[in-house]
N, C-alpha and C. Protein backbone atom coordinates (compact mmCIF):
# COMPACT_ATOMS: atom_id res chain seq x y z
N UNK A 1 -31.99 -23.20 36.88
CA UNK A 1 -31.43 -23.21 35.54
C UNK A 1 -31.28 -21.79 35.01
N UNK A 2 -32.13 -20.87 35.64
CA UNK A 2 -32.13 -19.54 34.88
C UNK A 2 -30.95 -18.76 35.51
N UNK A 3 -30.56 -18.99 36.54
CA UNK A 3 -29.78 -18.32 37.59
C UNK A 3 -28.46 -18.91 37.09
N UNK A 4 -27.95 -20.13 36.21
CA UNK A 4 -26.78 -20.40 35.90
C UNK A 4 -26.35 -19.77 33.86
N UNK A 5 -27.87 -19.85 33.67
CA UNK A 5 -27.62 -19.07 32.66
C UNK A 5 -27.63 -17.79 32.74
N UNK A 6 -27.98 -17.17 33.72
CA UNK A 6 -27.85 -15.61 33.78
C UNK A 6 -26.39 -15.46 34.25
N UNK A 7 -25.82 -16.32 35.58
CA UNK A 7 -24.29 -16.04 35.96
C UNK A 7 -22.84 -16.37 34.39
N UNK A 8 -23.85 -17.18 33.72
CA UNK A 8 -23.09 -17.66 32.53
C UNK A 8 -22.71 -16.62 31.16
N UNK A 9 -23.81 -15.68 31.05
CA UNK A 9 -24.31 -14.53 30.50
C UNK A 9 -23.05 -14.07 31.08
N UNK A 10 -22.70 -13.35 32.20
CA UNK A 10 -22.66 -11.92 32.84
C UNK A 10 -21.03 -12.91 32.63
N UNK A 11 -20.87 -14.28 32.98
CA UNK A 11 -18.93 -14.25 32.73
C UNK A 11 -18.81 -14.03 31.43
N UNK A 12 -19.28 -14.34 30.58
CA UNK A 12 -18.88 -13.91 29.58
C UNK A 12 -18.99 -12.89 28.75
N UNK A 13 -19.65 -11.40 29.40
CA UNK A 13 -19.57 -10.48 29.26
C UNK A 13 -17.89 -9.74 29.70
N UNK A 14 -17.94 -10.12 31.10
CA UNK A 14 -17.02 -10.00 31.91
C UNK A 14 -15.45 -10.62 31.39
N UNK A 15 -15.70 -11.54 31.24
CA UNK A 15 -14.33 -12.03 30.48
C UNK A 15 -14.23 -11.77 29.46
N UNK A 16 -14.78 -11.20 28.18
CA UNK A 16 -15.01 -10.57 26.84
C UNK A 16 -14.51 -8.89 27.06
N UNK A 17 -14.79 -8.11 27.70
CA UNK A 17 -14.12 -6.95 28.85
C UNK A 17 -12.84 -6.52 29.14
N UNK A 18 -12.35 -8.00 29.58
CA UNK A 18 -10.64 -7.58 29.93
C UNK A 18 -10.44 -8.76 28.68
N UNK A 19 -10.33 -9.41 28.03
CA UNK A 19 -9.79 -9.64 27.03
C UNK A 19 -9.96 -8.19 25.86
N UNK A 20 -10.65 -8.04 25.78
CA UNK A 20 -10.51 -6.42 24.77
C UNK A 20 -10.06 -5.68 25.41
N UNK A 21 -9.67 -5.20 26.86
CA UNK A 21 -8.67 -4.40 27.20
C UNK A 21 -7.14 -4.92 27.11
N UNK A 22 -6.97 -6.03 27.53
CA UNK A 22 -5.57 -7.16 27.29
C UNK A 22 -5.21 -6.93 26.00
N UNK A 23 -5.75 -6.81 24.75
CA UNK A 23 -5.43 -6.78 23.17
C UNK A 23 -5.15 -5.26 22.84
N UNK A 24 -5.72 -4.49 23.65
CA UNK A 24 -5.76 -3.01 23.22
C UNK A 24 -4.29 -2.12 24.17
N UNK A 25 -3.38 -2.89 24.52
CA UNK A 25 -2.61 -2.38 25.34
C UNK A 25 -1.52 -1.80 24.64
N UNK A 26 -1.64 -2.46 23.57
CA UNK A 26 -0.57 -1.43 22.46
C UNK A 26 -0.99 -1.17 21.08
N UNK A 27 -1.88 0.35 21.90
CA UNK A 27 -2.47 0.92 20.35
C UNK A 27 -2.16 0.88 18.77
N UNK A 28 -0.66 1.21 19.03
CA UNK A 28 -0.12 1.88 17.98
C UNK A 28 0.34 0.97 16.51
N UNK A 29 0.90 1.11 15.92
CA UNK A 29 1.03 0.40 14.73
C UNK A 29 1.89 1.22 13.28
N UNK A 30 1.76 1.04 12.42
CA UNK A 30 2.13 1.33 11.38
C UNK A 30 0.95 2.78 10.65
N UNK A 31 1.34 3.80 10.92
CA UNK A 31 0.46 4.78 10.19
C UNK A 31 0.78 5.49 9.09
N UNK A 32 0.17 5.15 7.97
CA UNK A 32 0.87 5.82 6.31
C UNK A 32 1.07 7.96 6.52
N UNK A 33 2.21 8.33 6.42
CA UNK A 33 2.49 9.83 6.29
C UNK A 33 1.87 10.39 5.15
N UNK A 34 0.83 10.81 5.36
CA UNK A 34 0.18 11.57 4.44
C UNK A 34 -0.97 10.77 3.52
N UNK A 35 -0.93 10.53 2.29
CA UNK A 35 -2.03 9.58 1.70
C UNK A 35 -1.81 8.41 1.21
N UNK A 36 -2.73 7.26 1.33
CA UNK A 36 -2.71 6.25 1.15
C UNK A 36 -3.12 6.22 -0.58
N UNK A 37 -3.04 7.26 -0.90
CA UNK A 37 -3.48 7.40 -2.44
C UNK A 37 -2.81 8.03 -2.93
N UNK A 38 -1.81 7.91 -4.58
CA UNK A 38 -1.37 8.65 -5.28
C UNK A 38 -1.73 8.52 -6.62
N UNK A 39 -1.98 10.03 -7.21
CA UNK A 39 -2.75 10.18 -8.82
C UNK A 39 -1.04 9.68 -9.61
N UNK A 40 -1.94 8.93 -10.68
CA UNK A 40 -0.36 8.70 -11.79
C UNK A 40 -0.57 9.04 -12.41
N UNK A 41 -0.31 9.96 -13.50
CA UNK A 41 -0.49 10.35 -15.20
C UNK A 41 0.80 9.86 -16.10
N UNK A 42 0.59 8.97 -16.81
CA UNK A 42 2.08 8.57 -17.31
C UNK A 42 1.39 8.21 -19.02
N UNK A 43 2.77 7.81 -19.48
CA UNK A 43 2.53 7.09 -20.85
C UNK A 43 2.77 5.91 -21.03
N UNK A 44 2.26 5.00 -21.98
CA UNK A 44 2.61 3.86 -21.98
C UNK A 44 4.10 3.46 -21.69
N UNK A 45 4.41 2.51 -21.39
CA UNK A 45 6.35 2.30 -21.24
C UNK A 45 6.58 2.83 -20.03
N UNK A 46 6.16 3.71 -19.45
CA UNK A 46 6.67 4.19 -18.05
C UNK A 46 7.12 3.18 -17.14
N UNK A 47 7.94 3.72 -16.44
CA UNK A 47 7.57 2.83 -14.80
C UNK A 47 7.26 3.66 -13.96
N UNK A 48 6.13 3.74 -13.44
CA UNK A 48 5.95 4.69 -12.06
C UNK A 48 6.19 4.16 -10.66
N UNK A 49 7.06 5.07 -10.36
CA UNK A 49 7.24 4.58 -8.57
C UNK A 49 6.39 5.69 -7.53
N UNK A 50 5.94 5.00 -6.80
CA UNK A 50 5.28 5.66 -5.87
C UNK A 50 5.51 5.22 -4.55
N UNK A 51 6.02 6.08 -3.61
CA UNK A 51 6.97 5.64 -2.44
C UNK A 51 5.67 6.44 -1.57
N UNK A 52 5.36 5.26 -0.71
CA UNK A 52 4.80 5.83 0.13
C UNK A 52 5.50 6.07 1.82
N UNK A 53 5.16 6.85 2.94
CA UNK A 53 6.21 6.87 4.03
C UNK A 53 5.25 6.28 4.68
N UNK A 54 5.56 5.31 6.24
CA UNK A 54 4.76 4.69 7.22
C UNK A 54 5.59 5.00 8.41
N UNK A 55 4.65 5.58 9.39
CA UNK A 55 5.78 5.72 10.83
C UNK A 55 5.52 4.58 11.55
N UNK A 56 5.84 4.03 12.39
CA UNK A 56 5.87 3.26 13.23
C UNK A 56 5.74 4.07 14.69
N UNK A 57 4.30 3.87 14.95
CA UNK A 57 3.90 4.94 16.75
C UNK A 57 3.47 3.88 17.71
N UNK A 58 3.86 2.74 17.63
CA UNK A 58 3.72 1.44 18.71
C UNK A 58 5.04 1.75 19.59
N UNK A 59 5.24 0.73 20.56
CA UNK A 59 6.40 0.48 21.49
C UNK A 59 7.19 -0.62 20.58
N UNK A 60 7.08 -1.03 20.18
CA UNK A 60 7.56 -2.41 19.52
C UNK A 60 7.76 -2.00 17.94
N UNK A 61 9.05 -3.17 17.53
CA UNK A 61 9.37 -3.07 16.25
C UNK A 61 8.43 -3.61 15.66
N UNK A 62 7.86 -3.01 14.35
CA UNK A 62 6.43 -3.75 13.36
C UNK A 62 7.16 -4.51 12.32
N UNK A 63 6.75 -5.41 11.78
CA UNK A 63 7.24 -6.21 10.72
C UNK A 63 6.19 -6.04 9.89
N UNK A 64 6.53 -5.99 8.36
CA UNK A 64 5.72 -6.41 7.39
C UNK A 64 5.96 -7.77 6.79
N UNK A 65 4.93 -8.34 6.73
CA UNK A 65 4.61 -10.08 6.37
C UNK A 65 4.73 -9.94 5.14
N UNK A 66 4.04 -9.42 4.49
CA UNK A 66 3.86 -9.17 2.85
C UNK A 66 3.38 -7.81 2.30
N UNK A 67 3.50 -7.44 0.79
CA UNK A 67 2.86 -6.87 0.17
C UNK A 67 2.20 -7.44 -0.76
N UNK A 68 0.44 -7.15 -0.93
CA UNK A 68 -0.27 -8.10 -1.96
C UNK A 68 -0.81 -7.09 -3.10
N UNK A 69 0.22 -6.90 -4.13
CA UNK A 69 -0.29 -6.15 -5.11
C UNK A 69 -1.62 -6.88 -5.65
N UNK A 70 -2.83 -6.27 -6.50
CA UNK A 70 -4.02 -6.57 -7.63
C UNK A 70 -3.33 -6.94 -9.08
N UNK A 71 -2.11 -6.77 -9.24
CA UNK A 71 -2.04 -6.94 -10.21
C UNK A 71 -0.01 -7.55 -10.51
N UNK A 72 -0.18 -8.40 -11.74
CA UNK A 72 1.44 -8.86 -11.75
C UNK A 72 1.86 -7.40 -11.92
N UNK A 73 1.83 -6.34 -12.90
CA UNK A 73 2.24 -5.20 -13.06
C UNK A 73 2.73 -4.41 -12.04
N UNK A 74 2.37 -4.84 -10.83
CA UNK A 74 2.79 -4.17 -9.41
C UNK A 74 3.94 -4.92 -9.01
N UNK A 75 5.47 -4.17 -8.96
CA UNK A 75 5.92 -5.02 -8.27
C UNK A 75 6.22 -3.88 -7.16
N UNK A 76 6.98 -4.24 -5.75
CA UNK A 76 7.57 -3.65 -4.40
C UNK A 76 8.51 -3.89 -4.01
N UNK A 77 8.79 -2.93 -2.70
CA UNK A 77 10.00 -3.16 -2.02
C UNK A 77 9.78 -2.60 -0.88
N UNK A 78 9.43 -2.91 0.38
CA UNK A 78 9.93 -2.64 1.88
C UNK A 78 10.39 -2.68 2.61
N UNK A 79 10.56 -2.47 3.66
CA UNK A 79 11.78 -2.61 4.75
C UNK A 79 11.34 -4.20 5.53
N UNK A 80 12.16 -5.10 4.89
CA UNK A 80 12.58 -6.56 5.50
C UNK A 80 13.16 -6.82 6.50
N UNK A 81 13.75 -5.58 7.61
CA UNK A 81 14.28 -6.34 8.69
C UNK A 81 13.34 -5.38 9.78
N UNK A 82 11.69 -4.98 9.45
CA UNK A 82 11.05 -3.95 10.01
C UNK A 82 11.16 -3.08 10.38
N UNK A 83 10.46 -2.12 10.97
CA UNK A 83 10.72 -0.42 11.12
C UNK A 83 10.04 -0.50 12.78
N UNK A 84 11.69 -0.07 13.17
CA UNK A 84 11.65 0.46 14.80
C UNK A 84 10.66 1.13 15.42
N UNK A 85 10.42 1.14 16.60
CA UNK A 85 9.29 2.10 17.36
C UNK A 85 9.90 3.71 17.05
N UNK A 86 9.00 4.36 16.65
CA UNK A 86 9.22 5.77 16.76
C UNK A 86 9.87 6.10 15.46
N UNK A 87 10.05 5.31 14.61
CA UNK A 87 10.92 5.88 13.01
C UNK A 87 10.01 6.16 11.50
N UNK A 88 10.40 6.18 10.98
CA UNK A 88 9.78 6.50 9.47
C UNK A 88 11.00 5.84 8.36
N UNK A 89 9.56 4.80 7.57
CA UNK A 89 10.39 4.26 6.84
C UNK A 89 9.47 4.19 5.65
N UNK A 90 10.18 3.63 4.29
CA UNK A 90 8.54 3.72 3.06
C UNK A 90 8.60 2.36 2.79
N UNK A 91 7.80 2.37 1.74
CA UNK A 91 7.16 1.47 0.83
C UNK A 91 7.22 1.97 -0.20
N UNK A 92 7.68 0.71 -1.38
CA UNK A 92 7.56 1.65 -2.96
C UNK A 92 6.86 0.82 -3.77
N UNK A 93 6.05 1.04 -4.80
CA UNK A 93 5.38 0.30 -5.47
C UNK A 93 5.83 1.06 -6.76
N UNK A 94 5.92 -0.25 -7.37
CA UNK A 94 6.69 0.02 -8.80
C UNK A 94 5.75 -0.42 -10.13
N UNK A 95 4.82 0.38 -11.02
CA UNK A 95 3.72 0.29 -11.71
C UNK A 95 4.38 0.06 -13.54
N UNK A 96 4.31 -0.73 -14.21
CA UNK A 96 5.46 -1.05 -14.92
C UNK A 96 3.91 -1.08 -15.86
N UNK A 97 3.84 0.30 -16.78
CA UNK A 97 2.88 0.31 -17.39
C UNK A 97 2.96 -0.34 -19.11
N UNK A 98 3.67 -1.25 -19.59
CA UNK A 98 3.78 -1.37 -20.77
C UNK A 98 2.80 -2.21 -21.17
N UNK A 99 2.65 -3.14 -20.42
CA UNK A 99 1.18 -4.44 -20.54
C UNK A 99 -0.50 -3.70 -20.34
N UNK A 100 -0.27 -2.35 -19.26
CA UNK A 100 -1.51 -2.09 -19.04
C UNK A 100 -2.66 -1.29 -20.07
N UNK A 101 -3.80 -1.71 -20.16
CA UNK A 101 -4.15 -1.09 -21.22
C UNK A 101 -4.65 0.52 -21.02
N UNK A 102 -4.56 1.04 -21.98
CA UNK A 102 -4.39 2.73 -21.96
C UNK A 102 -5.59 3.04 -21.28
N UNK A 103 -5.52 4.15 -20.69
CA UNK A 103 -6.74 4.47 -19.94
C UNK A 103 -6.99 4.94 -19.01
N UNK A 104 -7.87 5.21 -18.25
CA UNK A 104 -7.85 5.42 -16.53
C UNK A 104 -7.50 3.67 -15.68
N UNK A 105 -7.35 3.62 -14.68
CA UNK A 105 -6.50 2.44 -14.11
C UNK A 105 -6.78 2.92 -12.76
N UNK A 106 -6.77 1.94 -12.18
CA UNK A 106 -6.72 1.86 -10.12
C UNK A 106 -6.25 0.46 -10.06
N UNK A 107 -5.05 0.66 -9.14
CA UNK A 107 -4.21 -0.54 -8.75
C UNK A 107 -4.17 -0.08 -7.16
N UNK A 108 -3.98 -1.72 -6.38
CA UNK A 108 -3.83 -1.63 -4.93
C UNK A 108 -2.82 -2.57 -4.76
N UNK A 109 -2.86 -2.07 -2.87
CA UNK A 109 -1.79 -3.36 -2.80
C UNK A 109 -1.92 -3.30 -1.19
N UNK A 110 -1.96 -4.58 -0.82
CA UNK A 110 -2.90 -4.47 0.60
C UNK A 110 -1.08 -5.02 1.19
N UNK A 111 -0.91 -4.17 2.62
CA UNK A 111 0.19 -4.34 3.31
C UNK A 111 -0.06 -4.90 4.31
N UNK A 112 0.28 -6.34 4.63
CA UNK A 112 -0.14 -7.16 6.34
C UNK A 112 1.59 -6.73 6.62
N UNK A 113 0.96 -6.22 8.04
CA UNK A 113 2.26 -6.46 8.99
C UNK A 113 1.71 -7.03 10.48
N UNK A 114 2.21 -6.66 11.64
CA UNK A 114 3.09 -7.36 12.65
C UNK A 114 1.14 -7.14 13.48
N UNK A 115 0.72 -6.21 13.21
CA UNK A 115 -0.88 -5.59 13.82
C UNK A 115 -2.06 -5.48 13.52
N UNK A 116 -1.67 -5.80 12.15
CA UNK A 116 -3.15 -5.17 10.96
C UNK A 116 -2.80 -5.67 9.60
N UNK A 117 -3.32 -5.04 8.93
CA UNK A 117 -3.25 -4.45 7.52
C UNK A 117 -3.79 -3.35 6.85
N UNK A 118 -3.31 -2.36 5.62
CA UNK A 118 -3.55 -1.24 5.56
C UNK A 118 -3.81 -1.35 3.68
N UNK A 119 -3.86 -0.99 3.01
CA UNK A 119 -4.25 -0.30 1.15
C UNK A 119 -3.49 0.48 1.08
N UNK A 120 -2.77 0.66 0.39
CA UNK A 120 -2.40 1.68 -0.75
C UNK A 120 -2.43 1.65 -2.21
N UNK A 121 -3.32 2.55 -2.62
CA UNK A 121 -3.86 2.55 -3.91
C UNK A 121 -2.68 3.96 -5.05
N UNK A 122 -2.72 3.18 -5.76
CA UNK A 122 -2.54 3.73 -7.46
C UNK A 122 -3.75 4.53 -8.33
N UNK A 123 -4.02 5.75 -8.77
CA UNK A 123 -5.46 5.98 -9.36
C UNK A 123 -4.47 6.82 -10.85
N UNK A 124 -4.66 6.39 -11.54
CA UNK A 124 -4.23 7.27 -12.74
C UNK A 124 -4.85 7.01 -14.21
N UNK A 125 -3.83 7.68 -15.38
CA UNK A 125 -4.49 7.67 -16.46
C UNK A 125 -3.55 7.26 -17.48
N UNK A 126 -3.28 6.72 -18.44
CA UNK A 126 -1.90 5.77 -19.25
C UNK A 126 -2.30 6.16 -20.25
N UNK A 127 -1.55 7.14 -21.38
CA UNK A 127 -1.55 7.46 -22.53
C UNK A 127 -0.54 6.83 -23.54
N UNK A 128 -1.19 6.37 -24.74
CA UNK A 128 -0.53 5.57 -25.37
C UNK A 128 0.14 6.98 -26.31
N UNK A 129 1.46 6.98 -26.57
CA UNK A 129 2.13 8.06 -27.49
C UNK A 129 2.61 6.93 -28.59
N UNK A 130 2.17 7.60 -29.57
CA UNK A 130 2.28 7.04 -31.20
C UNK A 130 3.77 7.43 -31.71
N UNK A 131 4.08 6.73 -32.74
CA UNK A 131 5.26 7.00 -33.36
C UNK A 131 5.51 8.61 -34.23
N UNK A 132 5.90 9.53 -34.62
CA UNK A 132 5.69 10.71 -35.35
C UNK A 132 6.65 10.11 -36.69
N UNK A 133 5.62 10.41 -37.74
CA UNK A 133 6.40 9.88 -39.02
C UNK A 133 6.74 11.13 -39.90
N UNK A 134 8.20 11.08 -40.27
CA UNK A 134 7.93 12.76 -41.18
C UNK A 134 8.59 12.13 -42.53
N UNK A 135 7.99 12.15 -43.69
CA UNK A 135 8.66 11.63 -44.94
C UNK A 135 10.32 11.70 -45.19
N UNK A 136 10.64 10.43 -45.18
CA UNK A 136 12.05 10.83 -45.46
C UNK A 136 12.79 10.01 -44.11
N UNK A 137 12.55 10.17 -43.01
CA UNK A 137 12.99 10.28 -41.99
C UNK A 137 12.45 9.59 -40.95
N UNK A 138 13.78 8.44 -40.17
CA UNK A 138 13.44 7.67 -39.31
C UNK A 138 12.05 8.29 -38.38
N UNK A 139 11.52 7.06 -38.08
CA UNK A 139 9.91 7.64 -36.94
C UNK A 139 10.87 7.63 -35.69
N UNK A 140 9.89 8.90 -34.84
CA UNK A 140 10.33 9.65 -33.94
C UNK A 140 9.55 8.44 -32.77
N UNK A 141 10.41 7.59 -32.07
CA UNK A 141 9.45 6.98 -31.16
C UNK A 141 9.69 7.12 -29.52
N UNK A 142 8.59 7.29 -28.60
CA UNK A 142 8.16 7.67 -27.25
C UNK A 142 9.77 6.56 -26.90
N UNK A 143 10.35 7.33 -25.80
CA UNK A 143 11.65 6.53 -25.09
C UNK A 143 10.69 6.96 -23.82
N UNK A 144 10.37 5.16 -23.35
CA UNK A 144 10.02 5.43 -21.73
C UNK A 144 10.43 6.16 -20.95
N UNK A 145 10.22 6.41 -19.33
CA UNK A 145 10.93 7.52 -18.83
C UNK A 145 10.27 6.27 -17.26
N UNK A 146 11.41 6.79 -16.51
CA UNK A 146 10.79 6.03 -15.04
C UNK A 146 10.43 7.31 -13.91
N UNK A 147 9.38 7.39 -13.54
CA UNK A 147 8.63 8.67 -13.23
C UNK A 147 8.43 8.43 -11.02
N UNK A 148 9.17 9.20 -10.48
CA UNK A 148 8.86 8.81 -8.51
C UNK A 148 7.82 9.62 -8.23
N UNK A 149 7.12 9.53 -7.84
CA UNK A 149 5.90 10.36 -6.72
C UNK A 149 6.15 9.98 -5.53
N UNK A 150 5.78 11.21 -4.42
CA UNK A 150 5.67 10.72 -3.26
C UNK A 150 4.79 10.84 -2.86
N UNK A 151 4.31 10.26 -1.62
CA UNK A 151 2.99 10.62 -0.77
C UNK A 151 2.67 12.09 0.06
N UNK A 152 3.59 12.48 -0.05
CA UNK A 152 3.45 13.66 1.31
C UNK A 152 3.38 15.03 0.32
């Protein structure tokens, strides 16, 4: 009995072995160009875009399944018909600050594609700008502005 649990042991060491070499035959994947993090400083009303770049260093075309923003305020846009072996393509996340409350803020947004999944985070600070009242004379009020960052 000990001799079939010891040969039983050692296959399934053995077959655990080349199955993790079988899975590992194509390293590569989707790797973010530069940081997976961008600072925002904006004002209320903004929209901030933040485009991040991802190369593709596999043999194979990668697909992205989804983007899962933390928040409705996040919306996106990526490349839907996937990004070829060997190219560079982005991701944009679009931070639509009018609902968010003023302040410091961290938003994410987790990316599944074709190998994995990866984060890219939002870290910033949302200033509320007040109306300027001068006697006499219509108030001077903040006109949003739509603001791009990049990653690199």
């Amino acid at each position: 009995m000990k001799i079939v649990r010891i040969l039983f042991i050692g296959l399934f060491f053995i077959s655990s072995s080349l199955f993790g070499q079988l899975t590992t035959i194509n390293e590569g994947g989707l790797n973010i160009v530069g940081s997976n993090k961008l600072d925002a400083k904006c004002n209320s009303g903004d929209i901030f875009e933040a485009v991040f770049y991802i190369q593709n260093t596999s043999t194979e075309t990668q697909y992205i399944a989804q983007v899962a923003p933390d928040c409705v305020c996040t919306q996106f846009a990526f490349p839907e018909n996937g990004i070829a072996p060997g190219t560079t393509d982005s991701i944009t996340l679009f931070l639509q600050t009018k609902n968010v409350p003023p302040g410091p803020f961290f938003k994410r947004a987790f990316v599944d594609y074709t190998e994995g999944t990866f984060e890219l985070n939002l870290e910033g600070d949302i200033t509320v700008i007040r109306p300027k009242y001068k006697q006499g004379e219509k108030p001077i009020i903040y006109q949003p502005k739509q603001i791009r960052k990049v990653n690199q």
